[in-house]
Protein backbone atom coordinates (compact mmCIF):
# COMPACT_ATOMS: atom_id res chain seq x y z
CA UNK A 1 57.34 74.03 145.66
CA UNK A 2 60.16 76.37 145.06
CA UNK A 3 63.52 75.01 143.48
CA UNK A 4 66.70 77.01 143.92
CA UNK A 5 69.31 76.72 141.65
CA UNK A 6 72.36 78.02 142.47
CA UNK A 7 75.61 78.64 139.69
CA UNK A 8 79.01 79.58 140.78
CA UNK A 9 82.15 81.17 138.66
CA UNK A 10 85.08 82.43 138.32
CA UNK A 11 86.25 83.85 134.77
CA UNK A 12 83.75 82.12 132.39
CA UNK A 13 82.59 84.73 129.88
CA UNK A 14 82.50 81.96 127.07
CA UNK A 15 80.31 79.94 129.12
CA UNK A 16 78.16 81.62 131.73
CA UNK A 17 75.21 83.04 129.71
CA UNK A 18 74.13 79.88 128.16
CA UNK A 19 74.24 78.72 131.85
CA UNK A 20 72.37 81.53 133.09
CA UNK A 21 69.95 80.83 130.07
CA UNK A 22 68.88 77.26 130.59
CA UNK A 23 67.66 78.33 133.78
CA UNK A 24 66.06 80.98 133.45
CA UNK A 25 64.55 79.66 130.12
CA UNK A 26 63.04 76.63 132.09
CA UNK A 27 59.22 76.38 132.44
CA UNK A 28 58.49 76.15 135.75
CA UNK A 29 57.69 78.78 137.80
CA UNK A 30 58.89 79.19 141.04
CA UNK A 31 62.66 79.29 140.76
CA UNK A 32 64.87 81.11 142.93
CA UNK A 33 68.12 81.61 141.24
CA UNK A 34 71.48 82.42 143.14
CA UNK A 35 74.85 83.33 141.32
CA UNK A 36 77.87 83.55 142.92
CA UNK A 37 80.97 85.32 141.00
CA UNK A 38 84.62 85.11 142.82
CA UNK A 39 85.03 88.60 141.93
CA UNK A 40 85.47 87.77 137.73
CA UNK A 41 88.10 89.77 135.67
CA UNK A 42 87.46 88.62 132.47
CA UNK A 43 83.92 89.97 131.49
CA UNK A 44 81.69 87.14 133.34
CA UNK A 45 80.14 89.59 135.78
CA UNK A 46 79.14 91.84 132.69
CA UNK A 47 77.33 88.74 131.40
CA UNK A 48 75.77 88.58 134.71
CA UNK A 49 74.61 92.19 135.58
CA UNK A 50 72.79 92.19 132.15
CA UNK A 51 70.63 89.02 133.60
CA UNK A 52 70.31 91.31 137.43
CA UNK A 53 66.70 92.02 137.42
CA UNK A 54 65.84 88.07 136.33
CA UNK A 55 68.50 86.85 139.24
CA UNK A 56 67.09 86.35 142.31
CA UNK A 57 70.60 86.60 144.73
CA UNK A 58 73.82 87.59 142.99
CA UNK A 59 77.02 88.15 144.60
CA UNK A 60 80.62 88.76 143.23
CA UNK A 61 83.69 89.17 145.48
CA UNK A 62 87.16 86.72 146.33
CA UNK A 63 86.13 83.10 147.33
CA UNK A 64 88.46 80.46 148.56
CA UNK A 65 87.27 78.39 145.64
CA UNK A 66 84.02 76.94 143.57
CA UNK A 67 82.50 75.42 146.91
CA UNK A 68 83.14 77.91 149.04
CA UNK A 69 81.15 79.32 146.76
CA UNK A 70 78.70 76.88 146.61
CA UNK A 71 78.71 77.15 150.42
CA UNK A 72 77.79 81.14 150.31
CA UNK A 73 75.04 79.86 147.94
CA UNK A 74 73.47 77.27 149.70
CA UNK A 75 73.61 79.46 152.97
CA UNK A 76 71.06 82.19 150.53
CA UNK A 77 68.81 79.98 149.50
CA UNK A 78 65.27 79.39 150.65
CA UNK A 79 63.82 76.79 148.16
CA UNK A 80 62.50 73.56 149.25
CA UNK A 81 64.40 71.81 146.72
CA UNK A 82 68.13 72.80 145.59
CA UNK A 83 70.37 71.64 143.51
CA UNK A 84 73.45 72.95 141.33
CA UNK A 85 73.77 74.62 137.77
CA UNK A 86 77.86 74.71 136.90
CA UNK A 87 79.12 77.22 134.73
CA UNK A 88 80.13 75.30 132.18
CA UNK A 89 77.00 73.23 131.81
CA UNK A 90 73.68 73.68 131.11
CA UNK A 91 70.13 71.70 131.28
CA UNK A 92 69.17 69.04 129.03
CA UNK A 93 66.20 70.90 128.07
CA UNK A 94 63.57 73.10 129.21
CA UNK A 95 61.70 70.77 130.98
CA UNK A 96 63.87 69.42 133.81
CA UNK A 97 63.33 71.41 136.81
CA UNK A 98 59.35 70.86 136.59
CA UNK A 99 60.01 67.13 136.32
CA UNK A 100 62.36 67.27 139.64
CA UNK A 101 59.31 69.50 141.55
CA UNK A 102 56.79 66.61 140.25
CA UNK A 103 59.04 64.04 141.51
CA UNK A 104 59.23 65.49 144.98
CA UNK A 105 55.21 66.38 144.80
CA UNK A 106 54.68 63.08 144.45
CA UNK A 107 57.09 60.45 146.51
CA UNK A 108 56.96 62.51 149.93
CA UNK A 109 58.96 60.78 151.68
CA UNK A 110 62.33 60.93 149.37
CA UNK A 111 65.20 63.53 150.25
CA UNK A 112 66.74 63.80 147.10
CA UNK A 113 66.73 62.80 143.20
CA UNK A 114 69.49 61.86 140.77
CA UNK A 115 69.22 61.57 137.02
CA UNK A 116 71.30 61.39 133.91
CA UNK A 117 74.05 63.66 132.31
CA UNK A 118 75.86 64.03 128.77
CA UNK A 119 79.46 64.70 128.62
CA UNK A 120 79.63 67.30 125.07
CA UNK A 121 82.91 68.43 123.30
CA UNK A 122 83.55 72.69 124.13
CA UNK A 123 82.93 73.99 120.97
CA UNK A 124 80.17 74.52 118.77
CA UNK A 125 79.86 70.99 117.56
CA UNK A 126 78.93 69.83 121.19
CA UNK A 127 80.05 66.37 119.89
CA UNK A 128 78.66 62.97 122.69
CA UNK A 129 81.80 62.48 124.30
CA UNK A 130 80.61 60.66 127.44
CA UNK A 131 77.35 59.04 128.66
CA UNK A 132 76.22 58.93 132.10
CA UNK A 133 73.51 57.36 133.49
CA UNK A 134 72.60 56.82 136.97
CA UNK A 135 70.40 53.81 136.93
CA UNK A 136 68.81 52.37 140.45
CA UNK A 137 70.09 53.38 143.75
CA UNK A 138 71.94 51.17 146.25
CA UNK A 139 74.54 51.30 148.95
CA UNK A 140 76.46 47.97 147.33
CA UNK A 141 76.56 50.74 144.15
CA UNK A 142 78.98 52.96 146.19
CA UNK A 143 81.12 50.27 147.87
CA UNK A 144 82.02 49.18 144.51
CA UNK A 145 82.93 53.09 142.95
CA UNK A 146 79.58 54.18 141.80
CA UNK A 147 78.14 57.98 142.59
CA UNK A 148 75.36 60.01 140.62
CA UNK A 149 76.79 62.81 138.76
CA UNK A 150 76.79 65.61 141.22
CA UNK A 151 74.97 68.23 138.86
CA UNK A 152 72.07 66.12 138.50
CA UNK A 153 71.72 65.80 142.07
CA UNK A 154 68.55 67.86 143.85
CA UNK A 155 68.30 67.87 147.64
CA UNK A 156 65.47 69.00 149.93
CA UNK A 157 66.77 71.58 151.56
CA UNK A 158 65.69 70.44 155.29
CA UNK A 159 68.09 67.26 154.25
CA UNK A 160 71.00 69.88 153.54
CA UNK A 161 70.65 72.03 156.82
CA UNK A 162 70.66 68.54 158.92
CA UNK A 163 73.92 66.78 157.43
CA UNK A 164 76.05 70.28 156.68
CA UNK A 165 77.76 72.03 154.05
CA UNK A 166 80.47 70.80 151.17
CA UNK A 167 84.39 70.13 153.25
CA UNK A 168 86.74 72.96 152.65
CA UNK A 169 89.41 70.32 153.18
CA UNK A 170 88.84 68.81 149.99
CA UNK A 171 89.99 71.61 147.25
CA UNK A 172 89.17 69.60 144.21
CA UNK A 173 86.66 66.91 144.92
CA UNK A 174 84.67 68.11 148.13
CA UNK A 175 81.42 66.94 145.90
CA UNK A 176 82.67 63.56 146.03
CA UNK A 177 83.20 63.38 149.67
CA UNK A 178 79.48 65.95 149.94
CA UNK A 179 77.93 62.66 148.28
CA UNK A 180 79.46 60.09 150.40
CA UNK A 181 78.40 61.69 153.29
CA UNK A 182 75.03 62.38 152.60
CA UNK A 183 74.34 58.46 150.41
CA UNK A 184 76.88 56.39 152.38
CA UNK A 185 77.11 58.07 156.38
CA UNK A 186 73.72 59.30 156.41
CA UNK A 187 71.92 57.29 153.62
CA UNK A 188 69.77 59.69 152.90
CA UNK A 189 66.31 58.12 150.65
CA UNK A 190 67.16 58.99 147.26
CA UNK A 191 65.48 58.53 144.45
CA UNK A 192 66.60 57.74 140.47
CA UNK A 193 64.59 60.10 137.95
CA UNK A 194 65.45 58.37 134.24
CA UNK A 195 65.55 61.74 132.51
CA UNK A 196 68.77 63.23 130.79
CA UNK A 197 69.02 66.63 133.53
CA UNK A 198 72.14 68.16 132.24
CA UNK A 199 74.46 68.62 129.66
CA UNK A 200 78.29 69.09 130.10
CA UNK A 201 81.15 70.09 128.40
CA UNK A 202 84.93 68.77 129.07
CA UNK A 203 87.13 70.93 130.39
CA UNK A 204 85.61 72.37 133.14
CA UNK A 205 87.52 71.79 136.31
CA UNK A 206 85.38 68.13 137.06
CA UNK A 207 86.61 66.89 133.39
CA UNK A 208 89.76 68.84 132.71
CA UNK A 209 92.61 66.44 132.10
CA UNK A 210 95.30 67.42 133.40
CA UNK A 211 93.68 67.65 136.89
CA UNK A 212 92.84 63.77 136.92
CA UNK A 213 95.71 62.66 138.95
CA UNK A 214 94.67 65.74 141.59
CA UNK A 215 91.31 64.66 141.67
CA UNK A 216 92.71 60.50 142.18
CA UNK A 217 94.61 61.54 144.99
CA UNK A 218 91.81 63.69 146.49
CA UNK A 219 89.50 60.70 146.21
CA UNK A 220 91.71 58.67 147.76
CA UNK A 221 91.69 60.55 150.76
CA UNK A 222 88.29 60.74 151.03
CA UNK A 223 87.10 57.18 150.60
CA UNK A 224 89.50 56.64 153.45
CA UNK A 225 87.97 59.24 155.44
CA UNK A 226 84.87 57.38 155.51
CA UNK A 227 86.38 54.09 156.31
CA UNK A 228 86.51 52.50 152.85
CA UNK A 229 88.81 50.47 151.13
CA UNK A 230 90.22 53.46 149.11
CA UNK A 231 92.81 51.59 147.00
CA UNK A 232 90.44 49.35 145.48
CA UNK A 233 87.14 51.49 145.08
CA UNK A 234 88.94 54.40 143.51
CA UNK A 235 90.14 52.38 141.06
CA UNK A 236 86.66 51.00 140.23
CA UNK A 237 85.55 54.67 140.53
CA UNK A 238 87.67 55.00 137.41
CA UNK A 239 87.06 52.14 135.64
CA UNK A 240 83.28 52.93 135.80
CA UNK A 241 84.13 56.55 134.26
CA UNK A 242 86.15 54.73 130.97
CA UNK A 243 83.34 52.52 130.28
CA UNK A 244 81.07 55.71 129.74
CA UNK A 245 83.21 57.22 126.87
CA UNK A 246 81.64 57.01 123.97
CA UNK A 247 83.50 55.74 120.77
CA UNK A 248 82.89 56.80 117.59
């Protein structure tokens, strides 16, 4: 079974080779890796060249944002299995992406997995910041707020060419409404893998602060675009998110 893995950027030299590391440092052996740079000015395709030969697709030019260039990724890649590696981030540990292949090997009939994720500080400490586990599957779950984090998420790719490509029309939160689509419209069998699959660190544009109120009013939008009660399960969206903050 062959999992791609695809990681877009845009200006990440601090972060981008321990990205590019954690995958290609994994143990399993048939990964396809894509990279797709919007055309970096800061030293992040340097980073990149120097991993060429161990890339399987890389491509830098202008984008019209991180899921268009997801889009141009997902449109490359030829894996049976695919899921996301963010810039930022980075796996848990070496041993994720041949637990999501044995997954898939054996429960053929699911379309997708979901695991667990750790929010970390950006800097060298890496302090716990924020806990995130996805627990069971439901559709009650996501009538009430609840989604799996969308980097842990792994998708056959069969499931991805039937029910389309991330929204353009959502700038900020087009994973939210990819999600919704694909759990809620379609309800796609997923299934809950209780591993940790990837580690994160605030500030990247899903965590950055001062982008919140974008992303609230983006959600909004979205939960009414699939006939929801948007008012009320945003705000239990959020209220989910606080409770996983750790406190030290």
């Amino acid at each position: 079974m062959r999992v791609t893995i695809i990681t877009v950027c845009y200006n990440r030299k601090n972060t981008i080779e321990k990205a590019i590391k954690s995958v290609l440092d994994q143990n399993y052996d048939d990964i396809e890796y894509i990279v797709i740079d919007g055309n970096s000015k800061d030293g992040t395709k340097e980073i990149i060249e120097s991993y060429k030969d161990r890339i399987s697709h890389y491509i830098s030019e202008p984008d019209k944002g991180m899921y268009d260039a997801i889009n141009k990724g997902l449109k490359l890649a030829t894996g049976d299995v695919i899921g996301l590696m963010h810039s930022d981030d980075e796996f848990y540990d070496n041993n994720v992406v041949s637990r999501i292949a044995l997954r898939f090997k054996h429960s053929h009939n699911i379309e997708g997995i979901y695991g667990d994720g750790v929010y970390v500080s950006n800097d060298q400490k890496e302090r716990l910041i924020r806990n995130r586990i996805g627990g069971g599957f439901n559709l009650k779950k996501i009538k009430s707020g609840w989604l799996p984090l969308h980097p842990t998420v792994y998708l056959k790719k069969s499931v991805i060419d039937k029910n389309g490509l991330y929204n353009l029309d959502f700038k900020i939160a087009s994973d939210t409404e990819f999600l919704l689509r694909y759990l809620y419209k379609h309800e796609i069998k997923m299934s809950y893998i209780n591993i940790y699959i990837v580690k994160m660190r605030m500030g990247g544009m899903s965590t950055s602060f001062k982008r919140a109120f974008e992303v609230l009013k983006e959600d909004y939008r979205i939960y009414k675009y699939h006939g929801l009660t948007a008012y009320s399960v945003v705000f239990r969206k959020k209220t989910i998110a606080l409770k996983q903050y750790i406190v030290h």
